[in-house]
C-alpha atoms as a PDB file:
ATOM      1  CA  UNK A   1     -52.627 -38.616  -3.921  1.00  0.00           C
ATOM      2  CA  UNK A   2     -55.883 -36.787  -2.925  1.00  0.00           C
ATOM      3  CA  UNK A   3     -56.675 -37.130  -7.194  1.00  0.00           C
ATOM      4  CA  UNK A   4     -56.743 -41.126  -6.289  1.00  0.00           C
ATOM      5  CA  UNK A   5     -58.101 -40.995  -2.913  1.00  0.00           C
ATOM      6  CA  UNK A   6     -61.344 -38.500  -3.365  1.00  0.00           C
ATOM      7  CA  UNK A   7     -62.838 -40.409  -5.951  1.00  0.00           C
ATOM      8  CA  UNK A   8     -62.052 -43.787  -5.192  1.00  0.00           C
ATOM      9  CA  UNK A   9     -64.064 -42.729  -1.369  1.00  0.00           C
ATOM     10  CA  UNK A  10     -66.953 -40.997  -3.568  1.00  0.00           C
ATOM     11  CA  UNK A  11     -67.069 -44.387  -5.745  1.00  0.00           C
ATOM     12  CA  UNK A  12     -67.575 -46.396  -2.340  1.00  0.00           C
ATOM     13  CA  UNK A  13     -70.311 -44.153  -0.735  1.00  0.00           C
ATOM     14  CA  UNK A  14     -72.171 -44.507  -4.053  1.00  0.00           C
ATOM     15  CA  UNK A  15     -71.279 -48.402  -4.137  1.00  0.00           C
ATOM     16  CA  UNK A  16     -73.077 -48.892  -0.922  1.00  0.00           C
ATOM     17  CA  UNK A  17     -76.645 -49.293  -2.147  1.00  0.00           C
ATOM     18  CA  UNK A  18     -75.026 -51.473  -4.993  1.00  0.00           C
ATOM     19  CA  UNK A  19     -73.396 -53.862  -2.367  1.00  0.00           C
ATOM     20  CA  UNK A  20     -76.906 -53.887  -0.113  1.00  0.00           C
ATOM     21  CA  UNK A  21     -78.630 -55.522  -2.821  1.00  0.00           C
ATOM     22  CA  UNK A  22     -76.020 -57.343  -4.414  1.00  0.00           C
ATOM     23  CA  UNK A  23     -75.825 -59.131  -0.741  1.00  0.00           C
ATOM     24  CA  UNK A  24     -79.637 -59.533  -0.898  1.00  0.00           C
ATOM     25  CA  UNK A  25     -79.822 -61.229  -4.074  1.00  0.00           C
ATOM     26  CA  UNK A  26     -76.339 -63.455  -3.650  1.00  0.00           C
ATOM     27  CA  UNK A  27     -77.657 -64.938  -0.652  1.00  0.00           C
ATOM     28  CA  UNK A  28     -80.014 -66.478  -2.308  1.00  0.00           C
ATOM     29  CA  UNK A  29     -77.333 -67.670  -5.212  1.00  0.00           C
ATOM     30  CA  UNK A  30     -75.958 -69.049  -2.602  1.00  0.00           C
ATOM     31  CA  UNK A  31     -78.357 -71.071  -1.239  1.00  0.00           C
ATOM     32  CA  UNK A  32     -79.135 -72.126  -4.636  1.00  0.00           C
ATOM     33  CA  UNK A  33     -75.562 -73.357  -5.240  1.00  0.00           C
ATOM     34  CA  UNK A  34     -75.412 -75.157  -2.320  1.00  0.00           C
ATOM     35  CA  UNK A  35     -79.195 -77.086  -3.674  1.00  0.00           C
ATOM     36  CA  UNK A  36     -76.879 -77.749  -6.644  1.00  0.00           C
ATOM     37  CA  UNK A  37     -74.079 -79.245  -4.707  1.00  0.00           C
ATOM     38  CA  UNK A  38     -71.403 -76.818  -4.816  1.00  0.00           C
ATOM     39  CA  UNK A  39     -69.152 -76.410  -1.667  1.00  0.00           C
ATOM     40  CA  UNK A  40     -68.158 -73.270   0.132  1.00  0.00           C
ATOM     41  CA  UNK A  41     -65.300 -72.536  -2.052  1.00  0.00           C
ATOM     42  CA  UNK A  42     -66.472 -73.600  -5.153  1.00  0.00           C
ATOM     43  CA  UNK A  43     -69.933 -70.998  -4.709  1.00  0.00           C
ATOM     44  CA  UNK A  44     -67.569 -67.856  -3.401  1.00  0.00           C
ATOM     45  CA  UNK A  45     -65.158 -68.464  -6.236  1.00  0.00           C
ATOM     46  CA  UNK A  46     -67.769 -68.677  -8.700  1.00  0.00           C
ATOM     47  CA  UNK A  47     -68.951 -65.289  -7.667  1.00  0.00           C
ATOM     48  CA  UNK A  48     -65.738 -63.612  -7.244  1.00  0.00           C
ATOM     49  CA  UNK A  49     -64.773 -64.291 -10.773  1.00  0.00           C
ATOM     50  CA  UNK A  50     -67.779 -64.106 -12.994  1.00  0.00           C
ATOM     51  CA  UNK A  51     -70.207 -61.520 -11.051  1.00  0.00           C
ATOM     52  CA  UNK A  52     -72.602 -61.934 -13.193  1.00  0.00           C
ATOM     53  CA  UNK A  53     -76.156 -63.068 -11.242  1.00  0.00           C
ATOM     54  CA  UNK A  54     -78.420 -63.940 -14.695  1.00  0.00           C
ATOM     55  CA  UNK A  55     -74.920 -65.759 -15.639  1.00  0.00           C
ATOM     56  CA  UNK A  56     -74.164 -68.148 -12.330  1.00  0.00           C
ATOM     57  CA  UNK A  57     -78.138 -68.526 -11.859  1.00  0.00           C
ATOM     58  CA  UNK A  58     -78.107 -69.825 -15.153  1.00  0.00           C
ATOM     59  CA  UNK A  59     -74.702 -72.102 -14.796  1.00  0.00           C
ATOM     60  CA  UNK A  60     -76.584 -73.569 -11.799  1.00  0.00           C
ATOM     61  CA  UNK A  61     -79.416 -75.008 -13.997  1.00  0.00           C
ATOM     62  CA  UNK A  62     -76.935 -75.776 -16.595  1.00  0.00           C
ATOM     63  CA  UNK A  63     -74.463 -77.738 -13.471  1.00  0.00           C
ATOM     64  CA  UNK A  64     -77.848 -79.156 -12.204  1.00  0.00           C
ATOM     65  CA  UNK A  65     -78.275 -80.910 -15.389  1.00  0.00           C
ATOM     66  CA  UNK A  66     -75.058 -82.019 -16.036  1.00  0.00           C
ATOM     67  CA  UNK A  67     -74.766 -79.824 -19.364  1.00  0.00           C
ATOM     68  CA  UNK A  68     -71.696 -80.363 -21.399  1.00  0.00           C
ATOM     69  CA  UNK A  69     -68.926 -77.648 -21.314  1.00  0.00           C
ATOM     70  CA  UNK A  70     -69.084 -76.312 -24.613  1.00  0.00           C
ATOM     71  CA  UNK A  71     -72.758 -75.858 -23.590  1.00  0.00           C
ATOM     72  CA  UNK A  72     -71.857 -73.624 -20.356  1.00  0.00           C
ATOM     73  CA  UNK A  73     -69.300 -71.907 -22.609  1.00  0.00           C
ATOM     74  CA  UNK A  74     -72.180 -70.792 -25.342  1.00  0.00           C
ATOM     75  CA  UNK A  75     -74.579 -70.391 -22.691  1.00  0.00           C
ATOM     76  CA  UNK A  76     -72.483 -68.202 -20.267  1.00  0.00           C
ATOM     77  CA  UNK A  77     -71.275 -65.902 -23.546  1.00  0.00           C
ATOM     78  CA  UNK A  78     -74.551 -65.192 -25.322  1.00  0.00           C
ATOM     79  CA  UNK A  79     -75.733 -64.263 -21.247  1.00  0.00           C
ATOM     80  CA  UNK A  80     -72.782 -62.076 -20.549  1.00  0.00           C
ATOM     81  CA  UNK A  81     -71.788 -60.537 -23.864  1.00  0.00           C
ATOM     82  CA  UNK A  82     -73.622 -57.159 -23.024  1.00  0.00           C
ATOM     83  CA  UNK A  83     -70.411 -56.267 -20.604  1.00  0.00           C
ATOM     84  CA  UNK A  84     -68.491 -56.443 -24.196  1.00  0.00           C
ATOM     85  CA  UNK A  85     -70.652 -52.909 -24.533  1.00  0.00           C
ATOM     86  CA  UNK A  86     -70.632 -52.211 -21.382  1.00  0.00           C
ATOM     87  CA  UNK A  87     -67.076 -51.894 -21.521  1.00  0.00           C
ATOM     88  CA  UNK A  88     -66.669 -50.419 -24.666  1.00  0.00           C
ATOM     89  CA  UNK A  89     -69.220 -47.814 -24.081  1.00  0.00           C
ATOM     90  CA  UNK A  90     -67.760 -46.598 -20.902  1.00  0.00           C
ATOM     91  CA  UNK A  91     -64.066 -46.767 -21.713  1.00  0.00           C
ATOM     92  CA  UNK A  92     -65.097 -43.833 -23.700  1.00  0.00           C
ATOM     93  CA  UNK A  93     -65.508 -41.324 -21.152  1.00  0.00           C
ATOM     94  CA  UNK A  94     -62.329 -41.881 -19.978  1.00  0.00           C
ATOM     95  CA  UNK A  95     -59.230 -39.625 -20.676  1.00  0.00           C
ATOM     96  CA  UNK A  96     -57.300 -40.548 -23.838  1.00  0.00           C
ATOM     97  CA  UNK A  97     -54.138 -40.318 -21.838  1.00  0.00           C
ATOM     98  CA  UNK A  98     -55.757 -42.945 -19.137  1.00  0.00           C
ATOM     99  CA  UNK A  99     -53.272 -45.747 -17.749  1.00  0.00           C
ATOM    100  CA  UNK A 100     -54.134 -48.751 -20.425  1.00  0.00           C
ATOM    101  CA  UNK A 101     -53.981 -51.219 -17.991  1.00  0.00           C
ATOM    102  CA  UNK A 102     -56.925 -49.618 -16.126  1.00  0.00           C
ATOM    103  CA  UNK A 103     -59.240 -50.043 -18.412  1.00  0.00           C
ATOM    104  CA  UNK A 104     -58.962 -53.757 -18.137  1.00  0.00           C
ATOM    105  CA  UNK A 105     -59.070 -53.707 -14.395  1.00  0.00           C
ATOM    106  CA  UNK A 106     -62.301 -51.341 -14.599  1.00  0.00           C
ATOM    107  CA  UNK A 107     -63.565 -53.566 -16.964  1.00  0.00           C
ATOM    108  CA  UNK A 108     -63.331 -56.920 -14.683  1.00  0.00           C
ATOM    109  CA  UNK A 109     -66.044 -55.092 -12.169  1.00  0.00           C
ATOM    110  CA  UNK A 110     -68.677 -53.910 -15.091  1.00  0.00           C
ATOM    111  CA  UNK A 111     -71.648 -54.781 -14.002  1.00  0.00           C
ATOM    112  CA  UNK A 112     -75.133 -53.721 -15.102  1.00  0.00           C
ATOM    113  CA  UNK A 113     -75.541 -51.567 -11.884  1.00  0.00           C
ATOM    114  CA  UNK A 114     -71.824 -50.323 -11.760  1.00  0.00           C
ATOM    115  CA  UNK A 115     -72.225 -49.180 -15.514  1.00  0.00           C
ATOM    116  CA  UNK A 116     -75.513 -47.633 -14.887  1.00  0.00           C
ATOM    117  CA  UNK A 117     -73.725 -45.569 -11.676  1.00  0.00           C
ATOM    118  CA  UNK A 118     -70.789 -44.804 -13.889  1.00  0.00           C
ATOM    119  CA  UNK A 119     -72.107 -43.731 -17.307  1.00  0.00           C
ATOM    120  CA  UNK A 120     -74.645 -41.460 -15.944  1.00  0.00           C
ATOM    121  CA  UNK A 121     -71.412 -39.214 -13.754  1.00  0.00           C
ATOM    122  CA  UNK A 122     -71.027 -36.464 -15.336  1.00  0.00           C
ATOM    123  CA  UNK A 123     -67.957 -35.472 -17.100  1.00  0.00           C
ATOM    124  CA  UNK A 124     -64.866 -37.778 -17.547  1.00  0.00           C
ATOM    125  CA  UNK A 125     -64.171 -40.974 -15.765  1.00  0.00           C
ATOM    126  CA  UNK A 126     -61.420 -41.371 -13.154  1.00  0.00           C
ATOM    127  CA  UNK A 127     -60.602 -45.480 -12.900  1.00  0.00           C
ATOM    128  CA  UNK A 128     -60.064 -44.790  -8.902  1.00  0.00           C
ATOM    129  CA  UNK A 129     -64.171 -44.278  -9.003  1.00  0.00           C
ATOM    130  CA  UNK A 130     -64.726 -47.657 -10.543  1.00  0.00           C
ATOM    131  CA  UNK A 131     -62.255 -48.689  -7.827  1.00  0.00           C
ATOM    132  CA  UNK A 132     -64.283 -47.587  -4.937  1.00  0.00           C
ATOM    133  CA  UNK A 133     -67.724 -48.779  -6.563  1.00  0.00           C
ATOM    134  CA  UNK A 134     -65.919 -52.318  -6.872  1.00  0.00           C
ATOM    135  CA  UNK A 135     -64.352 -52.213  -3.609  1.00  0.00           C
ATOM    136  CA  UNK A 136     -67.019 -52.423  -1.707  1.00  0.00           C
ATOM    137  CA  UNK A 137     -69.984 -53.955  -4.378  1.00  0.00           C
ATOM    138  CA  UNK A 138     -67.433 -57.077  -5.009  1.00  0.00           C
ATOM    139  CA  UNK A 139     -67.212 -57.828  -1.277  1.00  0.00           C
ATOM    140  CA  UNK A 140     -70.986 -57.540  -0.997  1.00  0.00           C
ATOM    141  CA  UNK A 141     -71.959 -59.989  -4.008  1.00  0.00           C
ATOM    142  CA  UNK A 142     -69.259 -62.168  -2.735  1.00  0.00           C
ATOM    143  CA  UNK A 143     -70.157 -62.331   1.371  1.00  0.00           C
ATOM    144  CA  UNK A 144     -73.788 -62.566   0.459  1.00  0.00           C
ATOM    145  CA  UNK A 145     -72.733 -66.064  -1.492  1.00  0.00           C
ATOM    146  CA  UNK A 146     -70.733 -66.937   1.142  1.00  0.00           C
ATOM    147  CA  UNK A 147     -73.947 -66.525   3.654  1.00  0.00           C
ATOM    148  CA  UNK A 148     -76.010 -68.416   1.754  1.00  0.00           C
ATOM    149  CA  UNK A 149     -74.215 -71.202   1.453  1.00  0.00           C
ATOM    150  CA  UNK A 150     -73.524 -71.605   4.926  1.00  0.00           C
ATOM    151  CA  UNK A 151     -77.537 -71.033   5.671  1.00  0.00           C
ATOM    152  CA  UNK A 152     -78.251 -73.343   3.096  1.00  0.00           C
ATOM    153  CA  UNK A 153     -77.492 -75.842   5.494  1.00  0.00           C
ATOM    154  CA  UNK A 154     -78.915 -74.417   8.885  1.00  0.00           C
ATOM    155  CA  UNK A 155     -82.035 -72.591   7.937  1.00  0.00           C
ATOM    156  CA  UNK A 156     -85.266 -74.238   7.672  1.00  0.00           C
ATOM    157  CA  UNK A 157     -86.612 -75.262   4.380  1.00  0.00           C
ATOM    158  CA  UNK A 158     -89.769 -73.428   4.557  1.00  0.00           C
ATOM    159  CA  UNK A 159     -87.153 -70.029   4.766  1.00  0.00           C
ATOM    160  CA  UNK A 160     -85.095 -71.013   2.135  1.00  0.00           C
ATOM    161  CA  UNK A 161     -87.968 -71.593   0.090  1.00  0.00           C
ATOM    162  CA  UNK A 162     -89.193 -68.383   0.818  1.00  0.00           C
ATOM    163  CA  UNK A 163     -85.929 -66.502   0.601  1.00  0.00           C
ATOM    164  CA  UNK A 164     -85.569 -68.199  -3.386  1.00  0.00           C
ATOM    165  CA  UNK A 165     -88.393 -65.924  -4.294  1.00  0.00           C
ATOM    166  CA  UNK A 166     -85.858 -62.810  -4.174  1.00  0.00           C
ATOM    167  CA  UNK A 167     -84.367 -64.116  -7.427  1.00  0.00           C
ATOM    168  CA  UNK A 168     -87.764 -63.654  -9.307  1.00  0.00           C
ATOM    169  CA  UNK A 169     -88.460 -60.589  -7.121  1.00  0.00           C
ATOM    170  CA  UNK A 170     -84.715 -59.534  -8.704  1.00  0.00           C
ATOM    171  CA  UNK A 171     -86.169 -60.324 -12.665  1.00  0.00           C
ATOM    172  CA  UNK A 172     -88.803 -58.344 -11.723  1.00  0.00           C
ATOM    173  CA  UNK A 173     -86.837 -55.151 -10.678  1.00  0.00           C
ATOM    174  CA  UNK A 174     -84.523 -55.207 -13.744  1.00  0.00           C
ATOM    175  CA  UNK A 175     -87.806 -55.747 -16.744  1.00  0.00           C
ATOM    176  CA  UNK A 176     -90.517 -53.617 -14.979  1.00  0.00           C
ATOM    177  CA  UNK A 177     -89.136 -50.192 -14.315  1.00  0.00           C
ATOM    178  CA  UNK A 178     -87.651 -49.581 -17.850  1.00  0.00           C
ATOM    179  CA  UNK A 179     -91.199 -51.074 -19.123  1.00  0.00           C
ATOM    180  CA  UNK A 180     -93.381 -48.129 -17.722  1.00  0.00           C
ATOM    181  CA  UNK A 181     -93.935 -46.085 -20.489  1.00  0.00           C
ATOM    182  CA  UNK A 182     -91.915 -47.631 -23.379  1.00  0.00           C
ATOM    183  CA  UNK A 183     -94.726 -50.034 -25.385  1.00  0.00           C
ATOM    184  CA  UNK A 184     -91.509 -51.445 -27.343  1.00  0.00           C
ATOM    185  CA  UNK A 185     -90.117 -52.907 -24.131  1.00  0.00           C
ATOM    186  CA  UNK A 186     -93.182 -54.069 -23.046  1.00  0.00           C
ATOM    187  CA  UNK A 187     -93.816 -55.612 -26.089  1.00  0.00           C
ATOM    188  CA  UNK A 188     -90.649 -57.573 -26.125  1.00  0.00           C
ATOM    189  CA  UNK A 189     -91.203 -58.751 -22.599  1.00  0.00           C
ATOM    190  CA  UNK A 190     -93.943 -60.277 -23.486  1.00  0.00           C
ATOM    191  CA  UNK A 191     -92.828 -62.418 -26.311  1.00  0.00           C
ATOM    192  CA  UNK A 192     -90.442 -63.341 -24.364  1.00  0.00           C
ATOM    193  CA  UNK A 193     -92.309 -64.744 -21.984  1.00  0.00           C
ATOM    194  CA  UNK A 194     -94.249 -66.150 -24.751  1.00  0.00           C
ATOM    195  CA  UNK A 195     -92.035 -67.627 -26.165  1.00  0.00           C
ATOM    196  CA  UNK A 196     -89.878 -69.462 -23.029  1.00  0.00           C
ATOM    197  CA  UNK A 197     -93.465 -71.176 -22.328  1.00  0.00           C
ATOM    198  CA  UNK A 198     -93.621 -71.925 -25.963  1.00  0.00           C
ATOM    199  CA  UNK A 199     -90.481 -74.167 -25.579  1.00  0.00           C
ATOM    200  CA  UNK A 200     -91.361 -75.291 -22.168  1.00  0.00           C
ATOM    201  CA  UNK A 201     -94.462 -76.999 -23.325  1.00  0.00           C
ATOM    202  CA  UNK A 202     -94.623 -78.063 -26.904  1.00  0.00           C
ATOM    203  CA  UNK A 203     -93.053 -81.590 -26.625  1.00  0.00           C
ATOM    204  CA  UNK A 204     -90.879 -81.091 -30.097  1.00  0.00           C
ATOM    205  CA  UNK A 205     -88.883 -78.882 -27.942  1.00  0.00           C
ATOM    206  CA  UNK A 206     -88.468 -80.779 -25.122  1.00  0.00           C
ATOM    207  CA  UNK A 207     -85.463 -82.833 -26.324  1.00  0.00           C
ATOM    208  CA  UNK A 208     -83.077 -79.360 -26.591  1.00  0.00           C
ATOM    209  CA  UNK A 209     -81.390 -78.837 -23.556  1.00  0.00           C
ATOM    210  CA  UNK A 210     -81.971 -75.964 -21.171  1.00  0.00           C
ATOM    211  CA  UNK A 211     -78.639 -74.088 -21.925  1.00  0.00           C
ATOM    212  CA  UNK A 212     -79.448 -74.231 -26.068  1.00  0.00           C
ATOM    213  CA  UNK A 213     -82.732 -72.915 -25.207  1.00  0.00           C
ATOM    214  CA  UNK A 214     -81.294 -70.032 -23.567  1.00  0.00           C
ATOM    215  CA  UNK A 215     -79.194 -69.425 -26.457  1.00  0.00           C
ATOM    216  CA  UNK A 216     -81.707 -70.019 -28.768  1.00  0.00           C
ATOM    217  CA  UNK A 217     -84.395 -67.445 -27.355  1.00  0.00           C
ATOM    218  CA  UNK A 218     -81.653 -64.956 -26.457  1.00  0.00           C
ATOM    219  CA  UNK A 219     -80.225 -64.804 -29.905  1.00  0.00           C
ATOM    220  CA  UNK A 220     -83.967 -64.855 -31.217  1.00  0.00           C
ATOM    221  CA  UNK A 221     -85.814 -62.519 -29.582  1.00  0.00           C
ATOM    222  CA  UNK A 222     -83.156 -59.978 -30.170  1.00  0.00           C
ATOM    223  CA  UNK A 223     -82.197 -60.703 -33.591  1.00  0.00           C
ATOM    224  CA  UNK A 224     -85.777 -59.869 -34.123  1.00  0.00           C
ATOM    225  CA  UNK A 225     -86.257 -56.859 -32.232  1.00  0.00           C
ATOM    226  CA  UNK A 226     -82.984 -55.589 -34.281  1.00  0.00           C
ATOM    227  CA  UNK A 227     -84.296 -56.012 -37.474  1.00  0.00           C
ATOM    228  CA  UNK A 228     -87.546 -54.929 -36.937  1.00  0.00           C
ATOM    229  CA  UNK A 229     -87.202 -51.891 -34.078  1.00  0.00           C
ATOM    230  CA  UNK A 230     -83.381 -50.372 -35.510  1.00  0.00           C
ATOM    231  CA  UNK A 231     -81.647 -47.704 -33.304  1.00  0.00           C
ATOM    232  CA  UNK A 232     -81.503 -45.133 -35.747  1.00  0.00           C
ATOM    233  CA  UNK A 233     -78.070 -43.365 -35.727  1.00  0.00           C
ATOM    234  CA  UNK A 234     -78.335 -40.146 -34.159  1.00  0.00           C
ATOM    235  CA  UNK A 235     -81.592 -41.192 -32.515  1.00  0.00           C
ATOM    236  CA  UNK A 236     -80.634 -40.689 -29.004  1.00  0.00           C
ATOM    237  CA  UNK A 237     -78.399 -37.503 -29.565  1.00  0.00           C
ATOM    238  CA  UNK A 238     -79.314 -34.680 -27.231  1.00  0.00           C
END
């Protein structure tokens, strides 16, 4: 019992900063989803099944637009296919003799922060780690929608205004910190940014709709840093 219960405890101290700002940044998703015209339920159950914050801030421009669903479908997979990796990277450092079943379960909770905390433990993987770091990040992503919802409809609009600006503060934490340093990165970045304004303003692009152009520039841009910046096997073997 105590090889189920140690780590699974360990997994939900280090889980805690992962739930803080997955609260943070849901609150606002939730105020946003309640701007869209989602109820209650239909904001929490978005978030506790796809917990994925680029991929539900995007299916609320997508829902605010009335996109088609094949369009949400393309749109939410090109976002989200990184937890393909994600998942296949870190089933690895499990043992070979590991429950099957868990990996799915583990699997169902990868997200960009709980794969950073996970990958970078040192030696093999016990699923009852994931477990804890899910246990308590989950809750936190999902009360934090469930907040904002329900503020979306007391607070006043100069606050909700205000608190919108975490979800750029939250684009800014993921791009900037891996930036420093790394002129590749950077360079990307920028023609991404380039690129989105590109087919904001020229008018010829103006009748594709907003989900296309997400799959468009996301399939672009890294098609083309692929080809031309390739992760040379063995490159990153210590």
């Amino acid at each position: 019992m105590s090889s189920y219960i140690t780590p699974w405890k360990k997994g939900v101290k280090d889980g805690i900063p992962i739930a803080l700002g997955y609260f943070a940044v849901s609150f606002t998703f939730g105020i946003m989803a309640k701007n869209a015209g989602l109820t209650p339920f239909q904001a929490v159950f978005m978030s506790a099944t796809n917990l994925t914050s680029a991929g539900q801030f995007g299916a609320l421009a997508l829902i605010g637009t009335s996109a088609p669903y094949i369009e949400m479908a393309l749109t939410q997979l090109i976002i989200n296919l990184r937890y393909c990796l994600m998942s296949s990277s870190l089933s690895q450092k499990f043992d070979a003799g590991s429950f099957f079943p868990h990996r799915f379960l583990v699997a169902f909770g990868i997200t960009d922060e709980i794969f950073g905390v996970s990958v970078y433990r040192e030696g093999k993987l016990n699923p009852f780690y994931n477990y804890g770091l899910m246990s308590i990040s989950i809750p936190g992503w999902v009360l934090g929608t469930f907040c904002g919802v329900v503020s979306g409809g007391i607070l006043p609009g100069r606050i909700i205004s205000a608190l919108s600006i975490a979800l750029y503060g939250m684009f800014i934490a993921v791009i900037v910190p891996p930036a420093k340093g790394n002129k590749l990165l950077t360079g990307i970045i920028l023609l991404s940014m380039t690129l989105s304004l590109l087919f904001a303003k020229i008018s010829i692009f103006s009748q594709i709709s907003q989900g296309f152009k997400i799959i468009i520039l996301t399939v672009l841009i890294a098609g083309i840093a692929a080809f031309l910046f390739p992760v040379r096997e063995g490159a990153n073997e210590r």
